[in-house]
C-alpha atoms as a PDB file:
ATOM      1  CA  UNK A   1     147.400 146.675  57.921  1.00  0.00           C
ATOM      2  CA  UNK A   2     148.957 147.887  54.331  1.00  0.00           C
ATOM      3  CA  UNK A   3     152.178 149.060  55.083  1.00  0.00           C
ATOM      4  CA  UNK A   4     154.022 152.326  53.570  1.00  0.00           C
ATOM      5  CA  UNK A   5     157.676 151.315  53.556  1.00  0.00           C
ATOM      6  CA  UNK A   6     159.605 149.881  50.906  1.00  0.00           C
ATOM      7  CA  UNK A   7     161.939 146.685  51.679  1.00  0.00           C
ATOM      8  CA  UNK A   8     165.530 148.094  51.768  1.00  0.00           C
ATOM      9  CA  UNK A   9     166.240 145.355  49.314  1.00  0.00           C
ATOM     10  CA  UNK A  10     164.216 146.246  46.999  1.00  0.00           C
ATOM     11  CA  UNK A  11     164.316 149.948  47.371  1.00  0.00           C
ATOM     12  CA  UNK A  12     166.949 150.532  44.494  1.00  0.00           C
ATOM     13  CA  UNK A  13     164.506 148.070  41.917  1.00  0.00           C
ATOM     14  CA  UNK A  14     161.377 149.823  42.706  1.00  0.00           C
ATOM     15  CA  UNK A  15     162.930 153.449  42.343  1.00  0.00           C
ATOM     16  CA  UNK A  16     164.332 152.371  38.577  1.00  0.00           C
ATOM     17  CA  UNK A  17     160.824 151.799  37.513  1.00  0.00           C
ATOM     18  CA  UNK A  18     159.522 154.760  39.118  1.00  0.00           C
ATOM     19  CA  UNK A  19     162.058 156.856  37.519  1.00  0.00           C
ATOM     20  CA  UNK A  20     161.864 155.619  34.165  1.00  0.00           C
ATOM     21  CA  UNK A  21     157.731 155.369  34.180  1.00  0.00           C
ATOM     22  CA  UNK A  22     157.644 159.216  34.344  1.00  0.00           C
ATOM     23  CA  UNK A  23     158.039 161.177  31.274  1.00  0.00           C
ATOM     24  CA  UNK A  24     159.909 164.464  33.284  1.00  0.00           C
ATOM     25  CA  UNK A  25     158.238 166.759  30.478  1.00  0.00           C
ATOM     26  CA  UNK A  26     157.782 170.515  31.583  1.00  0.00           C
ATOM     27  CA  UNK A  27     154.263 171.471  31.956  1.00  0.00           C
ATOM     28  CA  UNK A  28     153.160 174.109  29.049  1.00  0.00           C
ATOM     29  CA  UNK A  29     150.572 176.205  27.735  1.00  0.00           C
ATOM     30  CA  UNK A  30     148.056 173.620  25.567  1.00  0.00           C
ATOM     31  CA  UNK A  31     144.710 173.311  24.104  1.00  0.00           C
ATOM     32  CA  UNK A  32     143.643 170.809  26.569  1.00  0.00           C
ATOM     33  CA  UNK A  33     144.376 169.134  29.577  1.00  0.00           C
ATOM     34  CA  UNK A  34     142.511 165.952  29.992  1.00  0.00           C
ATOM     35  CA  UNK A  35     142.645 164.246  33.667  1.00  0.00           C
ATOM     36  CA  UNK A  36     142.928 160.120  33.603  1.00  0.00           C
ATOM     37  CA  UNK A  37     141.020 158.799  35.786  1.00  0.00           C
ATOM     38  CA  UNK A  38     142.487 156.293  38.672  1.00  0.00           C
ATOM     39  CA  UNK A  39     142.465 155.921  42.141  1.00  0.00           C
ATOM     40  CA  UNK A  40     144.305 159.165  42.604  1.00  0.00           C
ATOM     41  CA  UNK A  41     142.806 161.939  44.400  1.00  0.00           C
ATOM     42  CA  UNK A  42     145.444 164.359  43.737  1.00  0.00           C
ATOM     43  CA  UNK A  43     144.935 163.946  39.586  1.00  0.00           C
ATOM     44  CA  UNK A  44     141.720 166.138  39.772  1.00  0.00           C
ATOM     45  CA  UNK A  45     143.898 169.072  42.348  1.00  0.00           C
ATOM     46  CA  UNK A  46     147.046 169.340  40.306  1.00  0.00           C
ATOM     47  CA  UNK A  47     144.693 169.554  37.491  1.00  0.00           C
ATOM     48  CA  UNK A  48     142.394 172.231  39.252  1.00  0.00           C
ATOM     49  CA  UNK A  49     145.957 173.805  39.745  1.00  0.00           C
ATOM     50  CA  UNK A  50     147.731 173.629  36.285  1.00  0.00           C
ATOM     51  CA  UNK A  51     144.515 175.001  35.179  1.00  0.00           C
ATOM     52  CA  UNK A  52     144.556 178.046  37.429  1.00  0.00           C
ATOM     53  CA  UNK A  53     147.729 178.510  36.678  1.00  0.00           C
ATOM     54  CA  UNK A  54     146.420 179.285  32.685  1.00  0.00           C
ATOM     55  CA  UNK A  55     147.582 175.896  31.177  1.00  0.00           C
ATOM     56  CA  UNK A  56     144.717 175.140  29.785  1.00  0.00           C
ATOM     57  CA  UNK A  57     140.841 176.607  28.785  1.00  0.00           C
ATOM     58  CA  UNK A  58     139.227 173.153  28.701  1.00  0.00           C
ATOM     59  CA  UNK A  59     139.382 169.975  31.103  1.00  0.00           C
ATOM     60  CA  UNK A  60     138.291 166.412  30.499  1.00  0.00           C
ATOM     61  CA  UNK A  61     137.891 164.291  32.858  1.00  0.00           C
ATOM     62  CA  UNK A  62     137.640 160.945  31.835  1.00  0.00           C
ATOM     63  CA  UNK A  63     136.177 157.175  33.507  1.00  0.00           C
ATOM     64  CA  UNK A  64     134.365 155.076  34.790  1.00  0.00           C
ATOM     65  CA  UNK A  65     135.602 152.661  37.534  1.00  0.00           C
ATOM     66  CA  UNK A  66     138.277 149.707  38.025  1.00  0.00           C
ATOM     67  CA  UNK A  67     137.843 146.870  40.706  1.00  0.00           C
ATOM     68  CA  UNK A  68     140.104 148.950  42.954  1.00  0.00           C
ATOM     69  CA  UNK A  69     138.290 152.932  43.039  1.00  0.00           C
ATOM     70  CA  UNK A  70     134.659 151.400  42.911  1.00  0.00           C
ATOM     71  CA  UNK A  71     134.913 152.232  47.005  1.00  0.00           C
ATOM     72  CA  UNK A  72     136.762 155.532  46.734  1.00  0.00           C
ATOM     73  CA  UNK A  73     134.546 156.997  43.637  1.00  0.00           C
ATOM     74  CA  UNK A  74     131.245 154.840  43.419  1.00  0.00           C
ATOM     75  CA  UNK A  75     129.831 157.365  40.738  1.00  0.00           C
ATOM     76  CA  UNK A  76     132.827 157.068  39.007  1.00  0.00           C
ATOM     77  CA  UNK A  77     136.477 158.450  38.908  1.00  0.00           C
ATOM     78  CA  UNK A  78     135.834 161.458  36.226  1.00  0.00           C
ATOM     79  CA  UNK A  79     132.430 162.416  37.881  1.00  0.00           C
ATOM     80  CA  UNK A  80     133.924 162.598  41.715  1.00  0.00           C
ATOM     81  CA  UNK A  81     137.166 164.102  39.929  1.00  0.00           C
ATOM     82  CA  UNK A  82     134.922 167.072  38.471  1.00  0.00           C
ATOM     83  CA  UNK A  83     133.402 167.632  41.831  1.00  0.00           C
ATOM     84  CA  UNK A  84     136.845 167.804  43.529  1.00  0.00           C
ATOM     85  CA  UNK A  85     138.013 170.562  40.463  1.00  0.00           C
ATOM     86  CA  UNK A  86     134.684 172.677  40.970  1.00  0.00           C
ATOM     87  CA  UNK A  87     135.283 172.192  45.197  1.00  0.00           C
ATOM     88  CA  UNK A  88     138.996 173.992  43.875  1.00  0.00           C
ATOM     89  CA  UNK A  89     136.900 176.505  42.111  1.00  0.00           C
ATOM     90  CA  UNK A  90     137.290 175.169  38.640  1.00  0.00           C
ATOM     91  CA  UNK A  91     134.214 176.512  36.529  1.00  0.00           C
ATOM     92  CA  UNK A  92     131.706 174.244  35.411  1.00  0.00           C
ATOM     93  CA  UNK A  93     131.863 175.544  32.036  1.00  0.00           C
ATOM     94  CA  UNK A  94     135.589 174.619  31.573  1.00  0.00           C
ATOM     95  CA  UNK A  95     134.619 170.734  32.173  1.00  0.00           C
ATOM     96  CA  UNK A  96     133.532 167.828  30.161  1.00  0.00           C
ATOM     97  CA  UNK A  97     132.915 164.448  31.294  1.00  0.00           C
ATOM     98  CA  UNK A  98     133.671 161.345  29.961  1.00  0.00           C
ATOM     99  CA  UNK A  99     132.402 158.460  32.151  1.00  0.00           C
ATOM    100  CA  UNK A 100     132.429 155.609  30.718  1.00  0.00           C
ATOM    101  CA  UNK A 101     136.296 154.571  29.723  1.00  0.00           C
ATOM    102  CA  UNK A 102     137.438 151.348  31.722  1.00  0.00           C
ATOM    103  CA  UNK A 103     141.056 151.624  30.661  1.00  0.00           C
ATOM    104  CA  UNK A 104     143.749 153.978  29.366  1.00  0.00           C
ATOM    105  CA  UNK A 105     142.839 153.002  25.736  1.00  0.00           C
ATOM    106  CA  UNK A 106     139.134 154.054  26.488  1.00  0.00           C
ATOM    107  CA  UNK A 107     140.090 157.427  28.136  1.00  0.00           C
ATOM    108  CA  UNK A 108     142.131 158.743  24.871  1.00  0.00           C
ATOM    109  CA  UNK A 109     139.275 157.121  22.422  1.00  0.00           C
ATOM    110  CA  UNK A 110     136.385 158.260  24.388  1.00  0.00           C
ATOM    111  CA  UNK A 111     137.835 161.841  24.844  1.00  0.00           C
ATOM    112  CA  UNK A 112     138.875 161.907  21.132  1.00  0.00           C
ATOM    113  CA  UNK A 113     135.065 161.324  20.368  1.00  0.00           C
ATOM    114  CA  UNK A 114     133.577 163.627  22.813  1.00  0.00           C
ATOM    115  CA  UNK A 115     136.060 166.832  21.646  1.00  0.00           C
ATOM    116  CA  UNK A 116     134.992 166.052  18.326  1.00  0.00           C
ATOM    117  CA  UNK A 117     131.720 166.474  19.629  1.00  0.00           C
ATOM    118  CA  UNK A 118     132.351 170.187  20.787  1.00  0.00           C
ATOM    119  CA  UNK A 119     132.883 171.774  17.660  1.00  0.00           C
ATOM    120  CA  UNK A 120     132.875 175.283  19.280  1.00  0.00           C
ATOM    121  CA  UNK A 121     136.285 173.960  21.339  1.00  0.00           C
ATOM    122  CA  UNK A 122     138.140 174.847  17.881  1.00  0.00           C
ATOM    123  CA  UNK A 123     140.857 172.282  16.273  1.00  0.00           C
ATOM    124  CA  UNK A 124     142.742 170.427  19.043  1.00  0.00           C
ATOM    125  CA  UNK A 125     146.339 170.206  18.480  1.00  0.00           C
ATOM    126  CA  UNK A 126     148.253 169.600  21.997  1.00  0.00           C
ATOM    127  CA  UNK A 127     147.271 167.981  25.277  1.00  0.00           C
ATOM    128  CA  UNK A 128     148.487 167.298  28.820  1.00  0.00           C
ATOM    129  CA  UNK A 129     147.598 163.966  30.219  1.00  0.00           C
ATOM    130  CA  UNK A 130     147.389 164.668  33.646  1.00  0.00           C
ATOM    131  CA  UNK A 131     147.780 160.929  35.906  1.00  0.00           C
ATOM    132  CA  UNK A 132     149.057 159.223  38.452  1.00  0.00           C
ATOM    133  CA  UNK A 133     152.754 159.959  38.556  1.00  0.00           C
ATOM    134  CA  UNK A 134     154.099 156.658  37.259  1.00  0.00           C
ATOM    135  CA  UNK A 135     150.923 156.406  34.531  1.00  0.00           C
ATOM    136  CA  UNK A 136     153.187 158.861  32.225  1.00  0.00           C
ATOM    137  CA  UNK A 137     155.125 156.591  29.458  1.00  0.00           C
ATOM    138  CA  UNK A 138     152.330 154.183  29.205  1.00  0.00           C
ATOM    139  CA  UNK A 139     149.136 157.014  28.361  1.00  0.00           C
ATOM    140  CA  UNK A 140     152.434 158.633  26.675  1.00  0.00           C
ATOM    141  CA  UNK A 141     152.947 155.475  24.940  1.00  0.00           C
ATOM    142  CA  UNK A 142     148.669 155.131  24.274  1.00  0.00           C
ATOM    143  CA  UNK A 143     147.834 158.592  23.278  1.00  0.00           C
ATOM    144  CA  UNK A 144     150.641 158.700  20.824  1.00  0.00           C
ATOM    145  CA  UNK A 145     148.967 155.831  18.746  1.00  0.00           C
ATOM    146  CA  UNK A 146     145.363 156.229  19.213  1.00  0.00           C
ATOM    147  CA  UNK A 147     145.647 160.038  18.485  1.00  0.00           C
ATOM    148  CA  UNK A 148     149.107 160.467  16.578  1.00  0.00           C
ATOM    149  CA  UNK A 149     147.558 164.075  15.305  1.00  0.00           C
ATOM    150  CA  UNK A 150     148.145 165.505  19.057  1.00  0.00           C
ATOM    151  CA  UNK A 151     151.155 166.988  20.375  1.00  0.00           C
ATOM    152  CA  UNK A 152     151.410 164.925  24.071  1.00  0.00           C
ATOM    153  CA  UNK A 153     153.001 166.258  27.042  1.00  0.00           C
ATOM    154  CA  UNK A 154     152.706 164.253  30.165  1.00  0.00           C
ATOM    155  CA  UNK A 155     152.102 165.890  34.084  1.00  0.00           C
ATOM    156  CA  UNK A 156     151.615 164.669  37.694  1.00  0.00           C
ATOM    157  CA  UNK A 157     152.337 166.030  40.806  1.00  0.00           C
ATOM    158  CA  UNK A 158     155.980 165.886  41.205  1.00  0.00           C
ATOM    159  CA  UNK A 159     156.440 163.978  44.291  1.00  0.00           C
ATOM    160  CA  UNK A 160     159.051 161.395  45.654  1.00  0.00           C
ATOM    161  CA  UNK A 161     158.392 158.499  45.676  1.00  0.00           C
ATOM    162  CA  UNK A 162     158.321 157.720  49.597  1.00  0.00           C
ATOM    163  CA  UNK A 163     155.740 161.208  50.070  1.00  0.00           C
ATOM    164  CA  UNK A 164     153.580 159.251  47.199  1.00  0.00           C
ATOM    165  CA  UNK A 165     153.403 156.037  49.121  1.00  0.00           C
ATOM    166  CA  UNK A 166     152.547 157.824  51.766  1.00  0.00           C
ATOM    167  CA  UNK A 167     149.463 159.854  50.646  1.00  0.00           C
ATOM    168  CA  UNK A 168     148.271 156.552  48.808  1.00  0.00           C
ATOM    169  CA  UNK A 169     148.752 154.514  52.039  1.00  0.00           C
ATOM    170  CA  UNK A 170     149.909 151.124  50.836  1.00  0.00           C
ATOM    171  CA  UNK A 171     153.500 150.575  49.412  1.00  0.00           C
ATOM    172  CA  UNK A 172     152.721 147.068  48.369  1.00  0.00           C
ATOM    173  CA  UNK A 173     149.691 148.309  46.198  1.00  0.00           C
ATOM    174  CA  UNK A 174     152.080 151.293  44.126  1.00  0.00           C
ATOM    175  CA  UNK A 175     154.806 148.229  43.919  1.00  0.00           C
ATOM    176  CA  UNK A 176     152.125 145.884  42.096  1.00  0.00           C
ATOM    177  CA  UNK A 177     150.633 149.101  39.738  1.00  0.00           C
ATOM    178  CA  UNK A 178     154.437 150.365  38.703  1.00  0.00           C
ATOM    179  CA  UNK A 179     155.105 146.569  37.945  1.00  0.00           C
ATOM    180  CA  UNK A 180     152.080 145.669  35.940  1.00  0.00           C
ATOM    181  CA  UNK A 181     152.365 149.357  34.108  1.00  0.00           C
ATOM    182  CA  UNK A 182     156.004 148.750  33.468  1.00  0.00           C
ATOM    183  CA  UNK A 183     155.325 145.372  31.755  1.00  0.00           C
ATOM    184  CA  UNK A 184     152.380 146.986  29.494  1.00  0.00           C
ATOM    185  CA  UNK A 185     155.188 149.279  27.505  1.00  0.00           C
ATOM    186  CA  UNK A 186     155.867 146.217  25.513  1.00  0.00           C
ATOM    187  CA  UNK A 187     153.081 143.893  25.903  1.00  0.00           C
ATOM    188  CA  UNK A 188     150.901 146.947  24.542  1.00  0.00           C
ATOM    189  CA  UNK A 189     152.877 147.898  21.562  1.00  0.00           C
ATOM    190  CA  UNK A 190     153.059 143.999  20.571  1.00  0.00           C
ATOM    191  CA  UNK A 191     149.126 144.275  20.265  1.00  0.00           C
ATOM    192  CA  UNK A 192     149.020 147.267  18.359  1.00  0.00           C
ATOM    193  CA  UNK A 193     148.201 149.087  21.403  1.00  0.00           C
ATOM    194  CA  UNK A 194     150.791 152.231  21.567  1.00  0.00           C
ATOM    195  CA  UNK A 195     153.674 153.034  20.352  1.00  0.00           C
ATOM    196  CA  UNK A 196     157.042 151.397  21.572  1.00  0.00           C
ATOM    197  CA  UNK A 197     159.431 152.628  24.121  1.00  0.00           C
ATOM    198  CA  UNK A 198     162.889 152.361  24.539  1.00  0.00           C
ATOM    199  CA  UNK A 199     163.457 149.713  27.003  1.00  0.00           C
ATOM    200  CA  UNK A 200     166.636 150.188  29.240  1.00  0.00           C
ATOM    201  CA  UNK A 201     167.837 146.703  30.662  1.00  0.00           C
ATOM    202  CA  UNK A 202     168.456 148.342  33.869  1.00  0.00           C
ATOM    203  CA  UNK A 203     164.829 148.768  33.825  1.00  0.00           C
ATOM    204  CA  UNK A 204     163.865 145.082  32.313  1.00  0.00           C
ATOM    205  CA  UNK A 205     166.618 143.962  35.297  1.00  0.00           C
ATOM    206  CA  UNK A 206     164.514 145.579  38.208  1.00  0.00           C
ATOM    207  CA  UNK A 207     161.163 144.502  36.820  1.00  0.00           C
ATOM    208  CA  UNK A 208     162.380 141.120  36.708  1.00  0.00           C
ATOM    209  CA  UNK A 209     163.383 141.084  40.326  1.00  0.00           C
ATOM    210  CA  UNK A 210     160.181 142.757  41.741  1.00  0.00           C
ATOM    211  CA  UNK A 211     158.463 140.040  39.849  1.00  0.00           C
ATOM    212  CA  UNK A 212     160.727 137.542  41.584  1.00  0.00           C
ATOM    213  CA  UNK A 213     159.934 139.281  44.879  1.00  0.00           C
ATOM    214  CA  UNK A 214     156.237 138.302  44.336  1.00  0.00           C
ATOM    215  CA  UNK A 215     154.753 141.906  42.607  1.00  0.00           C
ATOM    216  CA  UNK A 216     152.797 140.113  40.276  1.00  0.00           C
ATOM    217  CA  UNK A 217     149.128 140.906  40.571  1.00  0.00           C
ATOM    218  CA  UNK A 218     148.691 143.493  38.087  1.00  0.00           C
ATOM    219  CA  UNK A 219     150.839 141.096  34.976  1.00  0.00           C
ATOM    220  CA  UNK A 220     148.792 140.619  31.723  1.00  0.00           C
ATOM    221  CA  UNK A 221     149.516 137.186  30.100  1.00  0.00           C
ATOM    222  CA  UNK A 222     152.537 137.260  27.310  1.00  0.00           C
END
């Protein structure tokens, strides 16, 4: 049975990553608000709500599936996430699909080539990733090198961290994403992936001991 608690040992290590993986931008007025697929339900409803609230005219919702939301979205995360916006009362009209992406990368590529696509959108100058909350500096990091003509802002539902564990149901499962997403801000920028990030050594510190504590299953290979 997954548990939701965090080890009170390793409480202080895992909030330092979830801190610093969020960008803590402002949500604002853009030209498009593009929702990342994951296995996040709540990225297509604070999308559905940022656009009711006038952020945006246009969504994209963008891909396909990882090993992990196969279950939870078996036609795929952006078509289950534009049934959820149009349940919210979204109209169909304001969406686009992209379903195919298999990674961040893929998302920003794949939506680059489909807005181009939609000439009658008009020149697209700023976006609002919309994720997972701890998703932010790495499709920060992504966007800002695979589509360096955008202004990026970053959103997710501002939750604590204990609430998030909670609606996702399995502590050890966030642990193992914010790990593995941490350790892609440089491993990504060495391949020419995104853009680097400042990396605090408080933060290299604490992703070195949840490593140590045996959060490994998301690494890549250095």
């Amino acid at each position: 049975m997954p548990t939701t608690t965090i080890p009170d040992d390793l409480r202080s290590d895992v909030e330092t990553l979830w801190d610093y993986s969020q960008m803590h931008h402002e949500p604002k007025p853009v030209d498009l608000g593009i929702g990342l697929g994951s296995h996040d339900p709540d990225v297509p409803v604070y999308t559905a709500e940022l656009y009711h609230r006038g952020l945006f005219p246009t969504i994209v919702f963008t891909g396909a599936n990882a090993p992990g939301t196969v279950e939870a979205f078996p036609r795929g995360e952006a078509v289950h996430f534009r049934e959820r916006a149009l349940e919210l009362g979204v109209p169909d009209s304001a969406i686009l699909v992209e379903p195919e992406a298999t990674n961040t990368g893929e998302n920003i590529d794949f939506t680059r080539a489909l807005i181009e696509e939609h000439t009658a959108l008009g020149p697209i100058r700023t976006i609002l990733l919309i994720s997972r909350p701890y998703q932010q500096r790495r499709s920060y990091a992504i966007c800002r090198k695979r589509w360096p003509g955008v202004e990026v802002t970053c959103a997710a539902r501002p939750l604590p961290l204990d609430e998030y564990i909670a609606r996702i149901g399995d502590a050890n499962r966030v642990i193992n994403m914010l790990v593995g997403d941490t350790q892609r801000l440089w491993v990504y920028p060495a391949n020419g992936w995104a853009i680097e990030q400042p990396i605090p050594a408080a933060v290299r510190k604490a992703f070195a001991c949840l490593v140590t504590a045996g959060f490994s299953a998301r690494l890549l290979p250095e």
